[in-house]
Protein backbone atom coordinates (compact mmCIF):
# COMPACT_ATOMS: atom_id res chain seq x y z
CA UNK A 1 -42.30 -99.42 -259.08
CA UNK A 2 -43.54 -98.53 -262.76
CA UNK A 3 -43.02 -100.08 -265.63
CA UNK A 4 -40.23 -99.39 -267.51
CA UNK A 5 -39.88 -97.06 -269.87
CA UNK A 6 -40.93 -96.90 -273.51
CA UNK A 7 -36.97 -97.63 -274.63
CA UNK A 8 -36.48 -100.59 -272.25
CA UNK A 9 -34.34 -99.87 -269.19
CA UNK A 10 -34.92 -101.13 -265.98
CA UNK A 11 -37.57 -100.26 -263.97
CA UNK A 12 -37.63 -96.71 -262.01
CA UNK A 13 -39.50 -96.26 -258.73
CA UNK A 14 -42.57 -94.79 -258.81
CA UNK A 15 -43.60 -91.38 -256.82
CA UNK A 16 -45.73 -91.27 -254.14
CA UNK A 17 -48.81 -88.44 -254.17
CA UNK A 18 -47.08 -87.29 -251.26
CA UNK A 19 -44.00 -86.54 -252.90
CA UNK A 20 -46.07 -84.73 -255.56
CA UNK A 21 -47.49 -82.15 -252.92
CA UNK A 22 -44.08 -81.20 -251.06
CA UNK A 23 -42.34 -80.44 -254.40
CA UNK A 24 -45.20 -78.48 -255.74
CA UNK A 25 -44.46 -74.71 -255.10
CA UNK A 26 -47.97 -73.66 -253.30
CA UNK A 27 -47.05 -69.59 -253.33
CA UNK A 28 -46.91 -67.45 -256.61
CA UNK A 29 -43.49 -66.19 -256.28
CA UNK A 30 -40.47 -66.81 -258.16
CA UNK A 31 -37.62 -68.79 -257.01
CA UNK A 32 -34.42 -66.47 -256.46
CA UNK A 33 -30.92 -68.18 -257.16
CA UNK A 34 -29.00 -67.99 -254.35
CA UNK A 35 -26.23 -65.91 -256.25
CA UNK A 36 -28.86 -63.73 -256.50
CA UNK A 37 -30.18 -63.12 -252.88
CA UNK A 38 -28.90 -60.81 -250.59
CA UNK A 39 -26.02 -60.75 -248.22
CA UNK A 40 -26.68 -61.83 -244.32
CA UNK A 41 -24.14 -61.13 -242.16
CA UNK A 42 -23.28 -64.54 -239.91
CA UNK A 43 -25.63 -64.60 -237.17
CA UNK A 44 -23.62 -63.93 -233.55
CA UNK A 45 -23.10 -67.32 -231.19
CA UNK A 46 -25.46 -67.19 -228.91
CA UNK A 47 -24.53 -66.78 -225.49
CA UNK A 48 -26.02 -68.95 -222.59
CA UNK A 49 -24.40 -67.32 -219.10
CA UNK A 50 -22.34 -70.09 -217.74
CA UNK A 51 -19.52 -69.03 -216.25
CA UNK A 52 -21.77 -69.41 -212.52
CA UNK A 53 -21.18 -73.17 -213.66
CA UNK A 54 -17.03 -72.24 -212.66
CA UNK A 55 -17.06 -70.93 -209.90
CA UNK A 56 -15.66 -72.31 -206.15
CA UNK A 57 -19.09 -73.41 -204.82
CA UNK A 58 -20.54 -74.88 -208.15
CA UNK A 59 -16.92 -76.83 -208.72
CA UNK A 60 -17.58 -78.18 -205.07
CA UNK A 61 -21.19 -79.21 -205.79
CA UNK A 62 -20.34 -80.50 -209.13
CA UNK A 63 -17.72 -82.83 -207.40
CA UNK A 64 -20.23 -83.78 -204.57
CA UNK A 65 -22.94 -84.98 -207.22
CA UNK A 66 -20.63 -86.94 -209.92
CA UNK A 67 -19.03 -88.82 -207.29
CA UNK A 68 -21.74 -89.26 -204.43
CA UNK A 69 -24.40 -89.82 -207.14
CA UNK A 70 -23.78 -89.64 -210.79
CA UNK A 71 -20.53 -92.69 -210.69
CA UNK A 72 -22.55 -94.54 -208.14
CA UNK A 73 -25.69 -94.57 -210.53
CA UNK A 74 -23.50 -95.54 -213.37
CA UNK A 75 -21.85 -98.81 -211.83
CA UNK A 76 -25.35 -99.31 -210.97
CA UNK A 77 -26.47 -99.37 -214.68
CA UNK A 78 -23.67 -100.12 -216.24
CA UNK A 79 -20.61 -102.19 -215.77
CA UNK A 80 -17.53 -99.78 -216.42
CA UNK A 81 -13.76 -100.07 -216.79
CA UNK A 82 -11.06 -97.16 -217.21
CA UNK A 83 -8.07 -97.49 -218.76
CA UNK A 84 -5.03 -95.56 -219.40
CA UNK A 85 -6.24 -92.38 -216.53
CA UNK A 86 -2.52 -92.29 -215.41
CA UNK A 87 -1.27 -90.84 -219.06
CA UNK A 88 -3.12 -87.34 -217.67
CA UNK A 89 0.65 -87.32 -215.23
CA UNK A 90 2.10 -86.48 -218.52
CA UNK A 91 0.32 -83.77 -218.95
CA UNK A 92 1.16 -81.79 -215.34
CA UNK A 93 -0.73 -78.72 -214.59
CA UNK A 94 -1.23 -77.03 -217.86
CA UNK A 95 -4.83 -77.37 -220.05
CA UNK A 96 -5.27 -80.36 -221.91
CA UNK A 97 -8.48 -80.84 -224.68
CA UNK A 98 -10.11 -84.62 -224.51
CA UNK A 99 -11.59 -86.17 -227.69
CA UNK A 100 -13.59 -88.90 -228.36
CA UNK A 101 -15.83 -90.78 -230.34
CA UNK A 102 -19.59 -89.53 -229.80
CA UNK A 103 -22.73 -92.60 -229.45
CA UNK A 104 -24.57 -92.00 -226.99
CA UNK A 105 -25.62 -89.28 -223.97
CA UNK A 106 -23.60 -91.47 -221.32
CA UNK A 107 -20.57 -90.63 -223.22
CA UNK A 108 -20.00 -86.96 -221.54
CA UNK A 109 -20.47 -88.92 -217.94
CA UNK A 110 -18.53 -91.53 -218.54
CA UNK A 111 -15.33 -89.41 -219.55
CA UNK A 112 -16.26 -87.23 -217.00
CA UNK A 113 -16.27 -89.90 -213.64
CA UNK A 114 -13.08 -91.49 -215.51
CA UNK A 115 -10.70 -88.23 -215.47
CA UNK A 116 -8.53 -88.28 -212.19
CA UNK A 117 -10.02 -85.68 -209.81
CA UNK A 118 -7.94 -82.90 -210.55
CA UNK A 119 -8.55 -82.76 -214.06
CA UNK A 120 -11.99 -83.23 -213.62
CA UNK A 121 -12.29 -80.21 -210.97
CA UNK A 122 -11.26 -77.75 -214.23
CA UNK A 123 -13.10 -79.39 -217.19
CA UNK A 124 -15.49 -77.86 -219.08
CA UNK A 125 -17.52 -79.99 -221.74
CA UNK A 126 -18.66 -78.34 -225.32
CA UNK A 127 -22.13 -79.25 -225.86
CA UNK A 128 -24.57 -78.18 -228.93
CA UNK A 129 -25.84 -75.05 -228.35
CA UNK A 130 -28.85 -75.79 -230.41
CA UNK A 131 -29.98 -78.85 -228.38
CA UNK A 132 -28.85 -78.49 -224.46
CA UNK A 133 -29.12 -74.25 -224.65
CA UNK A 134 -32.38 -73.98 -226.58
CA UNK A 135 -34.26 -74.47 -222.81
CA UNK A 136 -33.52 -72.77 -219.76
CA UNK A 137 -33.79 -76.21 -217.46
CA UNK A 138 -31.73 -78.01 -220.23
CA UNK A 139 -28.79 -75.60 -220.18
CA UNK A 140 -28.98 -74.61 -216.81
CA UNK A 141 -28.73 -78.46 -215.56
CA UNK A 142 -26.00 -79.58 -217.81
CA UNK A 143 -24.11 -76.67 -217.23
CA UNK A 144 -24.38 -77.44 -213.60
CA UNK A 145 -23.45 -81.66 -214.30
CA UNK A 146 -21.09 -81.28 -216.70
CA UNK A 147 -19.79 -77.99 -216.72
CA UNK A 148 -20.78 -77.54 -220.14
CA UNK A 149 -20.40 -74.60 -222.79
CA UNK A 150 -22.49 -73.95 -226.29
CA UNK A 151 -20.79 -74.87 -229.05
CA UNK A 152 -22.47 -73.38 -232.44
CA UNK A 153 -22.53 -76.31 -234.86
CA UNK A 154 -24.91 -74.78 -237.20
CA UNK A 155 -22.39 -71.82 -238.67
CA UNK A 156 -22.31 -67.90 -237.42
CA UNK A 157 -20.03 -66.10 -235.73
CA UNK A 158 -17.67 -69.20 -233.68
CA UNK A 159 -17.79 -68.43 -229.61
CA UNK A 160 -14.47 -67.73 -228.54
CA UNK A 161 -15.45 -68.92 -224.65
CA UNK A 162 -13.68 -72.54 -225.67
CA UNK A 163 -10.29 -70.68 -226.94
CA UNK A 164 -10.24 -68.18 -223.37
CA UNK A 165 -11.15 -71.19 -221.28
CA UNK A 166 -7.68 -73.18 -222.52
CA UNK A 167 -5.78 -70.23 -222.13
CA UNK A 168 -7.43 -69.66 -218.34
CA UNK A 169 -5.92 -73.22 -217.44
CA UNK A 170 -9.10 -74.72 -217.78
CA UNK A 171 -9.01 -78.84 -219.31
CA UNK A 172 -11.93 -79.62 -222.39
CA UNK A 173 -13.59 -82.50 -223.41
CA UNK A 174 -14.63 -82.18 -227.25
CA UNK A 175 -16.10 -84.54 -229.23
CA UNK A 176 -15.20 -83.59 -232.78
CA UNK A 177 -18.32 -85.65 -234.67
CA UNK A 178 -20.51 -82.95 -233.40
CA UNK A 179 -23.15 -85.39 -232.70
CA UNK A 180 -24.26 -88.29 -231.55
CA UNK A 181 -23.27 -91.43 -234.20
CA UNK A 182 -26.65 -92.40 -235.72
CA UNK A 183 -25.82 -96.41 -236.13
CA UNK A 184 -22.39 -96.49 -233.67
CA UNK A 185 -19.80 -96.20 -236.33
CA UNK A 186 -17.53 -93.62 -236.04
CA UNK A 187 -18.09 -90.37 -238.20
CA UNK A 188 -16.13 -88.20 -239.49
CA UNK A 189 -13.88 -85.86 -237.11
CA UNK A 190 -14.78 -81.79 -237.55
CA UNK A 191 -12.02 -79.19 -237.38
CA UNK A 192 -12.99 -77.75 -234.26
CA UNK A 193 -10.92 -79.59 -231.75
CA UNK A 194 -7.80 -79.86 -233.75
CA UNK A 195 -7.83 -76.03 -233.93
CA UNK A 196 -8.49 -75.28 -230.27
CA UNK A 197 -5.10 -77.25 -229.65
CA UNK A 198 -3.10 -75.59 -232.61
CA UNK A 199 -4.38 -72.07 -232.01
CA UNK A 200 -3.68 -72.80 -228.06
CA UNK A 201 -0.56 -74.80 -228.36
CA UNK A 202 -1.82 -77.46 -225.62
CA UNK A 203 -1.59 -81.16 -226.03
CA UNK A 204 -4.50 -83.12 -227.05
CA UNK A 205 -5.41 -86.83 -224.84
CA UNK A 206 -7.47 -88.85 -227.39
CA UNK A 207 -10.17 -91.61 -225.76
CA UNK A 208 -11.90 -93.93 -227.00
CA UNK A 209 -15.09 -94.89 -225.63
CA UNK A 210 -16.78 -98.77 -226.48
CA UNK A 211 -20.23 -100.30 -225.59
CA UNK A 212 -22.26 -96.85 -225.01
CA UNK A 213 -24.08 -97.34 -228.15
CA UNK A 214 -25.11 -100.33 -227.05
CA UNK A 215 -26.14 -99.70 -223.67
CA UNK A 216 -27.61 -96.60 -224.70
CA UNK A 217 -28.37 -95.85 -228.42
CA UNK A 218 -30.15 -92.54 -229.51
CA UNK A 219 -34.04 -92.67 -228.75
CA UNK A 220 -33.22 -94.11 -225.03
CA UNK A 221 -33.22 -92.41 -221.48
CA UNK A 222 -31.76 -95.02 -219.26
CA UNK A 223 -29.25 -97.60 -220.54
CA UNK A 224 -30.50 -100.94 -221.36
CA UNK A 225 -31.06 -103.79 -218.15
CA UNK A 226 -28.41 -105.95 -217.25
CA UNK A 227 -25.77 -103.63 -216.77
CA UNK A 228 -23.98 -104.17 -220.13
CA UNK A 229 -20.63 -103.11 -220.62
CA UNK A 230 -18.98 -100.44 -221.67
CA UNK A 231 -15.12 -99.30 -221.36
CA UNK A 232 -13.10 -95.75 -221.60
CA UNK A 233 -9.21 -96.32 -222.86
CA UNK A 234 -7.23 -92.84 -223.18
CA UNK A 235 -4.37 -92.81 -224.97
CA UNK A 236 -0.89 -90.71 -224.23
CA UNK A 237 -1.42 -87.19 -224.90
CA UNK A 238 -0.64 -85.76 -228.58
CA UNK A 239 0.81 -82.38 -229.26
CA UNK A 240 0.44 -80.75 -233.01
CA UNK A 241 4.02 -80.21 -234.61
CA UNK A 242 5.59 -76.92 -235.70
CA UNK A 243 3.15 -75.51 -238.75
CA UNK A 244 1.42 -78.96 -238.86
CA UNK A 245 -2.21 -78.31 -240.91
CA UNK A 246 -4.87 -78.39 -239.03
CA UNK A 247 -6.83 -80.92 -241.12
CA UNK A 248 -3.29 -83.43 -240.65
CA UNK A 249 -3.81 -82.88 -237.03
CA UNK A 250 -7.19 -83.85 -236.94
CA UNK A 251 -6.88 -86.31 -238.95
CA UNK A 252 -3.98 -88.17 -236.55
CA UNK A 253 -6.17 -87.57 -233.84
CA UNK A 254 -9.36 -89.64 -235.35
CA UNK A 255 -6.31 -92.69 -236.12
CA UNK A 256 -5.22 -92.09 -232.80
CA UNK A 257 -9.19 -93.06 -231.14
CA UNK A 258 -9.55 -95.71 -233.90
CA UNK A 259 -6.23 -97.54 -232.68
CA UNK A 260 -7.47 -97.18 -229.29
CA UNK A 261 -10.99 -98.13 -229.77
CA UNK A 262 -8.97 -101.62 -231.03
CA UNK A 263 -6.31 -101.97 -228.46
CA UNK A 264 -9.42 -102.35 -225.71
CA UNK A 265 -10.93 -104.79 -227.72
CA UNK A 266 -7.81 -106.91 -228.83
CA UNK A 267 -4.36 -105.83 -227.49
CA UNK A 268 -1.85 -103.07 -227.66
CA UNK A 269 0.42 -105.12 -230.00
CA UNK A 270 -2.54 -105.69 -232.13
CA UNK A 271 -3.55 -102.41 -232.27
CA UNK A 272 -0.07 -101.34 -233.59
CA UNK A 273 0.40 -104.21 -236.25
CA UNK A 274 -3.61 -102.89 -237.60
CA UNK A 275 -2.55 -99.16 -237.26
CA UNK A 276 0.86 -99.92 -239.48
CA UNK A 277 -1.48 -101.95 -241.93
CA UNK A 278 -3.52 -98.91 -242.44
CA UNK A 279 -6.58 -100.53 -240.49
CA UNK A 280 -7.57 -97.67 -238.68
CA UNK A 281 -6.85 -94.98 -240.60
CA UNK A 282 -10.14 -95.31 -241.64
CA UNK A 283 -13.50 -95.06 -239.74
CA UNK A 284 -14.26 -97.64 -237.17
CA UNK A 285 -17.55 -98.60 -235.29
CA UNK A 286 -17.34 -97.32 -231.52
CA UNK A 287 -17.60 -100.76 -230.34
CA UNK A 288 -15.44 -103.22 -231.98
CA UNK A 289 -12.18 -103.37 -234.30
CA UNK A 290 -11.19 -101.92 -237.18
CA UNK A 291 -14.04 -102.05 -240.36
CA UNK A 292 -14.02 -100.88 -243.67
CA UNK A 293 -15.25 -97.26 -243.59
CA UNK A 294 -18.93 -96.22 -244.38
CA UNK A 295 -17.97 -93.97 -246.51
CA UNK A 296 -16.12 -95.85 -249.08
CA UNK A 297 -12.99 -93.95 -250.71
CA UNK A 298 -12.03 -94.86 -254.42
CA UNK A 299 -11.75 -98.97 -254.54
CA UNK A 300 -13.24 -99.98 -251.55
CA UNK A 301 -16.58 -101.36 -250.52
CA UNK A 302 -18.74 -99.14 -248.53
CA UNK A 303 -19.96 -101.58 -245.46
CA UNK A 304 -23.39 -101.95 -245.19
CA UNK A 305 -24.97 -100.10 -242.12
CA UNK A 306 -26.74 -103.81 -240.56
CA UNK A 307 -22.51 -104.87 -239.73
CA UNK A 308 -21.95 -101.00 -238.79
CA UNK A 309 -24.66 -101.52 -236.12
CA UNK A 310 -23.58 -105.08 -235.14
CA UNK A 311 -20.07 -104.24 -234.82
CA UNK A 312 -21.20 -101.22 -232.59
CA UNK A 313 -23.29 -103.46 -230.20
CA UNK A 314 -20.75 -105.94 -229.30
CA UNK A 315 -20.09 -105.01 -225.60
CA UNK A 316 -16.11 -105.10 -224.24
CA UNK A 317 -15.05 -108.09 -223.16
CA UNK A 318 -15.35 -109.18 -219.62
CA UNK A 319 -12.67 -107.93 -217.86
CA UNK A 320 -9.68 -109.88 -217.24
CA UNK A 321 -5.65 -109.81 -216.31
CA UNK A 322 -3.27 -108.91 -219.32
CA UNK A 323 0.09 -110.03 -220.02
CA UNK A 324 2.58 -107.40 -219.16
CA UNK A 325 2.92 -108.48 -223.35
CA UNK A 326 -0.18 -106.74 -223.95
CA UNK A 327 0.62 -103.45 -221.97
């Protein structure tokens, strides 16, 4: 810290000589405003050939390996519940887009070994383009595991393979943070999904998934020993109203996972009494009830990340018989 100034004030934090080099402008040319430079077109979505990932025989295989080896490994890992698969009845045939919150890489599994077979046999996952397409092994594998298509989260040209997938009949799971939550909480829901199911006109089943982050966090391979728990709750499916905004949609579909995310870790009637009390209208850790969001609004506290990652590592509760009170 140095001292403070010559005219009092408190005192302002000193900068380091490294500091010093990065903002010193080593080259002799002058800095153009970006006003002033000129126009790139939007650089195309890149393309990674996965529709082999579709087909009869990779459907089969995919089936084989997430139930003979991917949902065995999992129990083995991890201790899992499901809750709420039988709302995907509702649905019927047609194409239906899953969202949920985003902590952790055994999210996509997880959703994936809790769908009832028949959805899962025609779901297609959106992954970042950038990340699990930017290797041949990378995309290749998760397209064959997950069934996964790029996603472009870094602006261009959108793909439209997401958009002609729906309309083929085929089921998506999106997860509209576009990444993985750096400390658990919740962040805040992008556009994407919400337009997929206006633009399409299919309903939308929101999840909410609890204890990932914790078993898992960013910076780990294999969940943590002791097989700690974690829990999937989907809630009934949610359909966009005539001329409804996109942004309004989206934003009942992050409430939506917020009041789910507390149902599984109080009860349904508890999750409704928060949800009319505004509770979850706001952004919620992916592992516990209802918090004050991190990104304070005008009048409120912001929470300080140490209770954002403590509220996110509280595993579910062991599981136990409800109340036919409690849904």
């Amino acid at each position: 810290m140095s001292p403070a100034g010559r005219f009092g004030g408190p005192p302002r934090p000193g900068i380091s000589a490294a500091e010093v080099v990065r903002g010193f402008r080593w080259g002799n040319r002058s800095l153009v405003p970006a006003s002033a430079q000129a126009h790139r077109p939007p650089t195309p979505a890149r393309e990674f050939p996965t529709a082999w990932a579709r087909s009869t025989p990779a459907r089969a295989a995919r089936t084989a390996f997430l139930e003979g080896a991917m949902n065995p490994l999992l129990h083995a890992a991890l201790t899992p519940t499901v809750a709420g698969a039988e709302v995907f009845d509702e649905v019927g045939d047609g194409p239906v887009i899953v969202v949920s919150n985003h902590s952790s890489h055994l999210d996509a599994p997880l959703l994936l070994c809790a769908l009832p077979r028949k959805v899962r046999e025609r779901t297609a996952v959106t992954a970042a383009a950038d990340y699990f397409f930017e290797s041949t092994w990378r995309g290749l594998s998760t397209a064959f595991a997950f069934g996964t298509v790029p996603i472009e989260r870094r602006g261009g040209v959108p793909s439209t393979l997401p958009l002609d997938l729906l309309r083929d009949g085929w089921n998506l799971v999106v997860f509209p943070e576009g990444t993985r939550s750096q400390d658990g909480a919740r962040g805040r829901f992008r556009l994407g999904a919400g337009y997929l199911a206006v633009t399409a006109g299919v309903p939308v089943v929101p999840a909410a998934l609890r204890g990932a982050y914790a078993a898992m966090p960013r910076g780990r391979a294999w969940p943590l020993p002791g097989r700690p728990r974690v829990s999937v709750r989907f809630g009934s499916p949610i359909r966009a109203g005539d001329g409804e905004d996109v942004r309004v949609f989206t934003a009942r579909l992050s409430a939506e996972v917020d009041r789910l995310g507390v149902e599984d870790s109080t009860s349904w009637w508890a999750s409704l009494r928060a949800s009319g009390a505004g509770e979850t209208s706001v952004s919620t850790s992916s592992g516990s009830v209802a918090v004050p969001p991190a990104r304070a609004g005008r009048g409120e506290a912001p929470v300080a990340r140490w209770r954002r990652v403590w509220e996110a590592t509280e595993p579910p509760a062991p599981v136990r018989s409800r109340s036919p009170w409690e849904r």
